[in-house]
Structures are given as C-alpha cells and as structure tokens.
PDB file of N, CA and C in Angstrom:
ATOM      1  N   UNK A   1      20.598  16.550 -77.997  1.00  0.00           N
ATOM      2  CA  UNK A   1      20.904  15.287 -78.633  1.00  0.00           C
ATOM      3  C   UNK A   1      20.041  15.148 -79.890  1.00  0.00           C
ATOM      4  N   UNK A   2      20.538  14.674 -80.920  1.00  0.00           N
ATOM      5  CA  UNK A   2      19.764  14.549 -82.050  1.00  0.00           C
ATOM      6  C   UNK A   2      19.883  13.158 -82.712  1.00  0.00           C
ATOM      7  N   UNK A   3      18.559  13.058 -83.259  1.00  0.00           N
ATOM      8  CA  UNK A   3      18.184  11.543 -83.491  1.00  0.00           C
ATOM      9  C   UNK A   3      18.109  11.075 -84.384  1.00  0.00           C
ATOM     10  N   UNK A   4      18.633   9.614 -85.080  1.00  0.00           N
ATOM     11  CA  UNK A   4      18.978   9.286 -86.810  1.00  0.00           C
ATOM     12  C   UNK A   4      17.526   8.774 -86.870  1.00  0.00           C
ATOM     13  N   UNK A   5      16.957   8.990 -87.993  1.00  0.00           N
ATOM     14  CA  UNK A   5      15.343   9.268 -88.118  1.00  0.00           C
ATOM     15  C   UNK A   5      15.821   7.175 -88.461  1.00  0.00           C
ATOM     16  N   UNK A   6      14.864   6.771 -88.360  1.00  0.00           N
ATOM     17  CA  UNK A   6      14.565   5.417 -88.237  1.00  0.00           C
ATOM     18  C   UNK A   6      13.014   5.178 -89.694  1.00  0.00           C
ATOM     19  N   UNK A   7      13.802   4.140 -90.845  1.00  0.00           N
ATOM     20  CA  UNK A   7      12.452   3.880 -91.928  1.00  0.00           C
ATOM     21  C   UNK A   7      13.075   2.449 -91.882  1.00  0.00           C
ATOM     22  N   UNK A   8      11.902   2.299 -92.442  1.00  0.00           N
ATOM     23  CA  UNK A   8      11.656   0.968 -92.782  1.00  0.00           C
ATOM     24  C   UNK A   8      12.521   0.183 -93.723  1.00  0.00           C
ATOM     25  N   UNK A   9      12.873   0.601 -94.186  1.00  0.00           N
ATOM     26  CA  UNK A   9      14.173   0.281 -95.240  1.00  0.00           C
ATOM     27  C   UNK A   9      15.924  -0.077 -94.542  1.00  0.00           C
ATOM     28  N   UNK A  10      15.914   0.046 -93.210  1.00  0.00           N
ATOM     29  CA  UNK A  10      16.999   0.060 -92.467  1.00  0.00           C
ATOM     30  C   UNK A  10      16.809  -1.455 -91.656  1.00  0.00           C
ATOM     31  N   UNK A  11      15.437  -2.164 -91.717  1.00  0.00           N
ATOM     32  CA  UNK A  11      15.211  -3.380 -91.671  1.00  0.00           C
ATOM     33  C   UNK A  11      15.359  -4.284 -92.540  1.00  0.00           C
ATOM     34  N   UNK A  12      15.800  -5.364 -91.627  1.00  0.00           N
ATOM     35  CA  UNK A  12      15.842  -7.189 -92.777  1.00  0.00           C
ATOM     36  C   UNK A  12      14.874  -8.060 -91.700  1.00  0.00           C
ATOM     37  N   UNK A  13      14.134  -8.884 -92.467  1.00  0.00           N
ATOM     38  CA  UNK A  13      13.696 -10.191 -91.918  1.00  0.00           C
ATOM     39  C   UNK A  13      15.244 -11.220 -92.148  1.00  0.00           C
ATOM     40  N   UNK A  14      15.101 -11.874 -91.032  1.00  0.00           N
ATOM     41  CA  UNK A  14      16.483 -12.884 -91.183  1.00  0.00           C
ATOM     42  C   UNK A  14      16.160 -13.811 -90.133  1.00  0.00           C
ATOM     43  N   UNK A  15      16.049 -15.176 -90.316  1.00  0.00           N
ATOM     44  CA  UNK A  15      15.096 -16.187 -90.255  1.00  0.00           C
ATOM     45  C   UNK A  15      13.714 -15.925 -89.417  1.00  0.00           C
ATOM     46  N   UNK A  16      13.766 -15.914 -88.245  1.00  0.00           N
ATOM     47  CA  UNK A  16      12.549 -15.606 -87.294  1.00  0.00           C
ATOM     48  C   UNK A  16      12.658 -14.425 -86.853  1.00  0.00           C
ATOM     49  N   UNK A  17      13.883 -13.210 -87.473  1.00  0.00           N
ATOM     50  CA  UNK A  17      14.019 -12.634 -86.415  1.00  0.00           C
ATOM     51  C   UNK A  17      14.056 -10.974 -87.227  1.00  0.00           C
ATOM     52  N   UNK A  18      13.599 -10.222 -86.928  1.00  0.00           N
ATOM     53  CA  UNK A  18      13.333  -8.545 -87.768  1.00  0.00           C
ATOM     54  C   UNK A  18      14.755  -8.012 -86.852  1.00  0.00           C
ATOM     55  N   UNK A  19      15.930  -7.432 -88.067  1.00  0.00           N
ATOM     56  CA  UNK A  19      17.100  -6.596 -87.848  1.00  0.00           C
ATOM     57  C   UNK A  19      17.163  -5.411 -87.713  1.00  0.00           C
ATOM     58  N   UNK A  20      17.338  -4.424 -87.391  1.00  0.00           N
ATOM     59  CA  UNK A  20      17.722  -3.208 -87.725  1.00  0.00           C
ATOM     60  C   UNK A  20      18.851  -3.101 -87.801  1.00  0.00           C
ATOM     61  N   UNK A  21      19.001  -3.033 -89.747  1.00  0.00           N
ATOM     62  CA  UNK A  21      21.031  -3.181 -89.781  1.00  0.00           C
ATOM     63  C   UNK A  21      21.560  -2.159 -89.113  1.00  0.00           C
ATOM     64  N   UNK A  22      20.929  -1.368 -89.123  1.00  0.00           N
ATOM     65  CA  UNK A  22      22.669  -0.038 -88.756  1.00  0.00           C
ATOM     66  C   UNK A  22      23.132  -0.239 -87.516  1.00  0.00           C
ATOM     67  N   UNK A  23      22.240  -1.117 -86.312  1.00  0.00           N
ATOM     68  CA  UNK A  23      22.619  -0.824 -85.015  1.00  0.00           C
ATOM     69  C   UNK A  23      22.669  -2.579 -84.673  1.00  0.00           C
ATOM     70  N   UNK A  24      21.967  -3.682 -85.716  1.00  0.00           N
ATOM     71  CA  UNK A  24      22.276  -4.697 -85.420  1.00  0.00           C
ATOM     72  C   UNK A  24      21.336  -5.397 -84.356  1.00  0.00           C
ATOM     73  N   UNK A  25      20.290  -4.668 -83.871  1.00  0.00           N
ATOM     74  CA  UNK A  25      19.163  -5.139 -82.880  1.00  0.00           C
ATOM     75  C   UNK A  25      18.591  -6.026 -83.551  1.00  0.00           C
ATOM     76  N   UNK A  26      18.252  -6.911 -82.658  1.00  0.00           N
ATOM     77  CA  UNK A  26      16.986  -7.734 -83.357  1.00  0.00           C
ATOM     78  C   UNK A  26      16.116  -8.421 -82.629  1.00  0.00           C
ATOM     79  N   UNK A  27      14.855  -8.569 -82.738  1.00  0.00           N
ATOM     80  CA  UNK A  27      13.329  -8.419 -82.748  1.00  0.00           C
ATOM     81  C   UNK A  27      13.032  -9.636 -82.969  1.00  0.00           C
ATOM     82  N   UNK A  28      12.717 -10.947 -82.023  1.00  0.00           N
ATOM     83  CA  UNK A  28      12.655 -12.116 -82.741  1.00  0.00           C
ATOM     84  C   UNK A  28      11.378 -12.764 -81.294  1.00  0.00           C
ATOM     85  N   UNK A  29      10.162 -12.813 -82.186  1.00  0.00           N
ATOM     86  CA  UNK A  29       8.638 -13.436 -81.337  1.00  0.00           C
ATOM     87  C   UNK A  29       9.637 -15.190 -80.745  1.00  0.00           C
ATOM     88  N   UNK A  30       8.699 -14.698 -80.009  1.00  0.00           N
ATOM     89  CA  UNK A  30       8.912 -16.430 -79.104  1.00  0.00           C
ATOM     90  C   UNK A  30       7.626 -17.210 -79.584  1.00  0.00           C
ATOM     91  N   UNK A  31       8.320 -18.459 -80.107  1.00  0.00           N
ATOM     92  CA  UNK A  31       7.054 -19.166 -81.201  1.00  0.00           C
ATOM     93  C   UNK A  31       6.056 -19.695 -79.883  1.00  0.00           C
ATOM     94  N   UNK A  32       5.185 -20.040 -79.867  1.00  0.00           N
ATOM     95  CA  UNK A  32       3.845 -20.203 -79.292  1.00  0.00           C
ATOM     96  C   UNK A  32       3.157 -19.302 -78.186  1.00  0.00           C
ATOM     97  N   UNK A  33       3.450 -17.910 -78.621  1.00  0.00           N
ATOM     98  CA  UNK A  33       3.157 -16.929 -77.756  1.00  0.00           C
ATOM     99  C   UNK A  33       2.570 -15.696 -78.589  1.00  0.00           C
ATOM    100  N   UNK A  34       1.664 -15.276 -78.262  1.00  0.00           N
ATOM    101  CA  UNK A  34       1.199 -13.897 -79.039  1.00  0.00           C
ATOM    102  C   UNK A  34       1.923 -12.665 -79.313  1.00  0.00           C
ATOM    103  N   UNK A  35       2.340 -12.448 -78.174  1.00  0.00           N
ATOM    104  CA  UNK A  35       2.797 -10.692 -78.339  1.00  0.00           C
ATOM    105  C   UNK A  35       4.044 -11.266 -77.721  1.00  0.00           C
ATOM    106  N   UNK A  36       4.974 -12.282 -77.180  1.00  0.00           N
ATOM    107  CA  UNK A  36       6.093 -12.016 -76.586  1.00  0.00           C
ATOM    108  C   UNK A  36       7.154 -12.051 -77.752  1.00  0.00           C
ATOM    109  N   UNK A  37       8.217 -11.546 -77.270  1.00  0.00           N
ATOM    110  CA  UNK A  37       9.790 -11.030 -77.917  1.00  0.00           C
ATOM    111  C   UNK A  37      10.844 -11.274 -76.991  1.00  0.00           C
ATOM    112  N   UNK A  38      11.839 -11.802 -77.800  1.00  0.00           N
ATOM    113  CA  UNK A  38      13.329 -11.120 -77.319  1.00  0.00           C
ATOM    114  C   UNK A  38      13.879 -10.386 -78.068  1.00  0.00           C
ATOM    115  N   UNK A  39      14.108  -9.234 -77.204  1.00  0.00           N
ATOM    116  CA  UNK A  39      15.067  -8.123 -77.704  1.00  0.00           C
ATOM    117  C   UNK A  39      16.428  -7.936 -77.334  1.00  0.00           C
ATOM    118  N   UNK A  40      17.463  -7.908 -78.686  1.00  0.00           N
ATOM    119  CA  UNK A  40      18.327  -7.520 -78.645  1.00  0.00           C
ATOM    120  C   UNK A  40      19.269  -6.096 -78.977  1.00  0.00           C
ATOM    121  N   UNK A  41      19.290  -5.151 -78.174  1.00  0.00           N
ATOM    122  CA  UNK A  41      19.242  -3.926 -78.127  1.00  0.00           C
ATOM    123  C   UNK A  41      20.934  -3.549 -79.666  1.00  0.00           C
ATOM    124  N   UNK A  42      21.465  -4.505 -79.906  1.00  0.00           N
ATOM    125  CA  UNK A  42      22.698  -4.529 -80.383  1.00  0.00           C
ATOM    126  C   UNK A  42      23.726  -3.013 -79.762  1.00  0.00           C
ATOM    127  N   UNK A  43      23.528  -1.968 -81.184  1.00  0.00           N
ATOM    128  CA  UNK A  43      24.325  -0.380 -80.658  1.00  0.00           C
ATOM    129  C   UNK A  43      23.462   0.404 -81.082  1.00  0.00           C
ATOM    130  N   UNK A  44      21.959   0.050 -80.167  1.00  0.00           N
ATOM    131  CA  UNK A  44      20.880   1.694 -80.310  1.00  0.00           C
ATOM    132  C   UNK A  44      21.765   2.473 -79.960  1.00  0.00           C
ATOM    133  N   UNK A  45      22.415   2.690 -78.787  1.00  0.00           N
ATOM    134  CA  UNK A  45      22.843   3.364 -77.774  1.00  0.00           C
ATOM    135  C   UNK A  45      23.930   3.970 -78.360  1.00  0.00           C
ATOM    136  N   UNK A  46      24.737   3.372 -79.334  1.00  0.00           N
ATOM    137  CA  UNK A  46      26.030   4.250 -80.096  1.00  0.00           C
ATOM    138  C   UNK A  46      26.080   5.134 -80.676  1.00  0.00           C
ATOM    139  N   UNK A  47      26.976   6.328 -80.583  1.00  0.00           N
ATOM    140  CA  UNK A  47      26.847   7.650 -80.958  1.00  0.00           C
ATOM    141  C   UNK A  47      27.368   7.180 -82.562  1.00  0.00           C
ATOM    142  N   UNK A  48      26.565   7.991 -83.520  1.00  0.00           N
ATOM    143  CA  UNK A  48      27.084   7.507 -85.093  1.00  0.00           C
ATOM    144  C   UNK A  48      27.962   8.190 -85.338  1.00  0.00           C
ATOM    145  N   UNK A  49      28.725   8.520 -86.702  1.00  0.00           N
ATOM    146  CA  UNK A  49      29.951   9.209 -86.736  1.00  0.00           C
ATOM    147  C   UNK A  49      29.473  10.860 -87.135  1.00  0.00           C
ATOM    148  N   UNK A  50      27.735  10.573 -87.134  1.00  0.00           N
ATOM    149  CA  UNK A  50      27.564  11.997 -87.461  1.00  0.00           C
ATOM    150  C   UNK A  50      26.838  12.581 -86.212  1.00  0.00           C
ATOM    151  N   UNK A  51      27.608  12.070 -85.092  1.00  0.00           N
ATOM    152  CA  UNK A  51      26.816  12.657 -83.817  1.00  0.00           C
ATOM    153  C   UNK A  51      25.363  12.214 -83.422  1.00  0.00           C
ATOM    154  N   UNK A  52      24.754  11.796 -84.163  1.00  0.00           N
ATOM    155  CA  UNK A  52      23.520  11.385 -84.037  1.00  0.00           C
ATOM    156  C   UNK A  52      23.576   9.916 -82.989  1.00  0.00           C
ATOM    157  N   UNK A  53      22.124   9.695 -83.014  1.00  0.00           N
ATOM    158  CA  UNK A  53      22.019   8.440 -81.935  1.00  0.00           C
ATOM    159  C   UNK A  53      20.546   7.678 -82.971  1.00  0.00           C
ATOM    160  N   UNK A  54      20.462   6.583 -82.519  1.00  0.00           N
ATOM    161  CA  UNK A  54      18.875   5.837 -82.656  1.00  0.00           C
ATOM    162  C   UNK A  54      18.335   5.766 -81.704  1.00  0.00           C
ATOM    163  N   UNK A  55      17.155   6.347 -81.474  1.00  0.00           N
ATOM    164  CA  UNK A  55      15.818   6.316 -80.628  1.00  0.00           C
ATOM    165  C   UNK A  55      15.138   4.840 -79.974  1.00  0.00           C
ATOM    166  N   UNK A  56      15.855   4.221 -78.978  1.00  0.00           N
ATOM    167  CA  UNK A  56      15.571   3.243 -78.815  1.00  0.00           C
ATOM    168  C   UNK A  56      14.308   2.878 -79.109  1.00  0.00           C
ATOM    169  N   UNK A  57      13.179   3.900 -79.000  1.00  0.00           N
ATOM    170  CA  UNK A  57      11.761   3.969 -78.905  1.00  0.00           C
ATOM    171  C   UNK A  57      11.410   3.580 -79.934  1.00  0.00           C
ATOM    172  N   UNK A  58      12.039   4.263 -80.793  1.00  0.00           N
ATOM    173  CA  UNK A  58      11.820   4.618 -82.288  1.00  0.00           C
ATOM    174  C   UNK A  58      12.060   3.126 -83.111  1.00  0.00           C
ATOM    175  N   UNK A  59      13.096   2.713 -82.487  1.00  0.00           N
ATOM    176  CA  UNK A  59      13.209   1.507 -83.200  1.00  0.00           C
ATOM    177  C   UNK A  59      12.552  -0.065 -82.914  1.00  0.00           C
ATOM    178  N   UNK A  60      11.930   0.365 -81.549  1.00  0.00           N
ATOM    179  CA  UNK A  60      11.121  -0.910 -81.296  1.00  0.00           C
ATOM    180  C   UNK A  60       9.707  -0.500 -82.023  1.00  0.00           C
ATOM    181  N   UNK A  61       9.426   1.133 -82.032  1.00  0.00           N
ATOM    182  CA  UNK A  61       8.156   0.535 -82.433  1.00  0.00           C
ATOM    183  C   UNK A  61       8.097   0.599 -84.049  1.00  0.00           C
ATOM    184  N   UNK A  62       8.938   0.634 -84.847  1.00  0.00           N
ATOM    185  CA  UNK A  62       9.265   0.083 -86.092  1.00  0.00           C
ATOM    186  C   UNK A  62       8.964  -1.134 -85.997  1.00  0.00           C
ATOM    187  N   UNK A  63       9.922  -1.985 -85.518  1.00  0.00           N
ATOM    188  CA  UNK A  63      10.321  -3.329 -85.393  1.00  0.00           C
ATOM    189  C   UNK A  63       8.530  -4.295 -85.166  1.00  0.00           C
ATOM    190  N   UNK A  64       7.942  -3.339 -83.979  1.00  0.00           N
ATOM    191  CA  UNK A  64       6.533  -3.937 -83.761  1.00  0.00           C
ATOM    192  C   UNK A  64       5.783  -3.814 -84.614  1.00  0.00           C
ATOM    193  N   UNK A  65       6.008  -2.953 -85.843  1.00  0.00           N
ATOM    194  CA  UNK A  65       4.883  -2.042 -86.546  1.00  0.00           C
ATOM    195  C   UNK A  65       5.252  -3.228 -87.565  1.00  0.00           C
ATOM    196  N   UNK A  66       6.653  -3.783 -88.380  1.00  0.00           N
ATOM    197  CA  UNK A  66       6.910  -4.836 -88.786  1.00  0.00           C
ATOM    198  C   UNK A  66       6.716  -6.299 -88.016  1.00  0.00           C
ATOM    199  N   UNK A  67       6.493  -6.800 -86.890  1.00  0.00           N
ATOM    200  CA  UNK A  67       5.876  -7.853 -86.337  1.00  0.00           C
ATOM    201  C   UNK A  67       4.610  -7.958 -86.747  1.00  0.00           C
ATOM    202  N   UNK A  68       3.714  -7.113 -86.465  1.00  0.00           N
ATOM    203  CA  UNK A  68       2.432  -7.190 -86.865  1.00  0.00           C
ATOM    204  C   UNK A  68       1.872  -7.115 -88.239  1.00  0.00           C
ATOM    205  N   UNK A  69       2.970  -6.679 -89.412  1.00  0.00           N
ATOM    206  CA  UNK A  69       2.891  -7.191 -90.638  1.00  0.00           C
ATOM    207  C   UNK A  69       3.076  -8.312 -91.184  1.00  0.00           C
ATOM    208  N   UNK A  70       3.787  -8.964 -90.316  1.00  0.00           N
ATOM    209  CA  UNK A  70       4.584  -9.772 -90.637  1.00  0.00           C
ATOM    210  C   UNK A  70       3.714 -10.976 -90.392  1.00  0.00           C
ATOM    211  N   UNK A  71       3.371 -11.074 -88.856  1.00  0.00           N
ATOM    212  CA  UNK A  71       2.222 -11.943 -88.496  1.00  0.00           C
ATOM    213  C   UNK A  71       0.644 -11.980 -89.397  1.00  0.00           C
ATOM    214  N   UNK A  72       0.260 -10.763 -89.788  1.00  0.00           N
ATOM    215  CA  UNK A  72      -1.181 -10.954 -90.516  1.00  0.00           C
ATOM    216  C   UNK A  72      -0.701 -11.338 -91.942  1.00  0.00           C
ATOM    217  N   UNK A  73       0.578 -11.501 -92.431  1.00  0.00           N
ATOM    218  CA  UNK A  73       1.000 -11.917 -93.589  1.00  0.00           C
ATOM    219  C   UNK A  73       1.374 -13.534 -93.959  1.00  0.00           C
ATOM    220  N   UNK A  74       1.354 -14.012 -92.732  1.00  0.00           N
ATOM    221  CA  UNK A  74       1.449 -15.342 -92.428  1.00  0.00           C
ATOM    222  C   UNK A  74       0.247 -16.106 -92.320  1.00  0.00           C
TER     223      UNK A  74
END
C-alpha cells in the first residue's frame, strides 16, 4: 500500500476548526479544554485515483503539529 505524503499546505484553518482539504477531516479543540478534540476522520480511508491512500497517522499528527501553532499564536 502506498501513501499520499501529507504537507502542510493541504491544510485550511476554517473557523475553530484545522481541514485537511483533500480528504475533508477536520480537527476542531473543544473550547475550555487543553489538549481535547473532535475528530472528523472525513475520506482518510479513500483510495485516491492514483492508488494511493492518506496515513491516518500522518494526518493527525499534522493537524496536532498545526493545533499547537495555532494555540501559542493566540
């Protein structure tokens, strides 16, 4: 199985909540809580048209690596 490499550039902030367009997940803190999230997995899981997949892994810890920018930027 081979894996669509995941950058930072495949993200949007969109109101409270960090996207990953291609698959539509999104990453959105629960306000008066430190580290909690809801995650919405959208189509990690969908095969792309070039056979490839997204790394569920891969894309949360993007998504966290952008939470925690996001938060010390605030």
């Amino acid at each position: 199985m081979r894996y669509a490499k995941v950058t930072r550039n495949q993200f949007e902030f969109k109101d409270d909540a960090i996207v990953h367009k291609p698959t539509r997940a999104e990453f959105t803190p629960v306000v008066g809580t430190k580290d909690s999230v809801i995650i919405w997995t959208g189509d990690i899981g969908s095969t792309l048209p070039t056979g490839e997949l997204y790394c569920y892994a891969e894309v949360l810890a993007m998504m966290k690596t952008l939470r925690l920018e996001w938060r010390c930027a605030a």
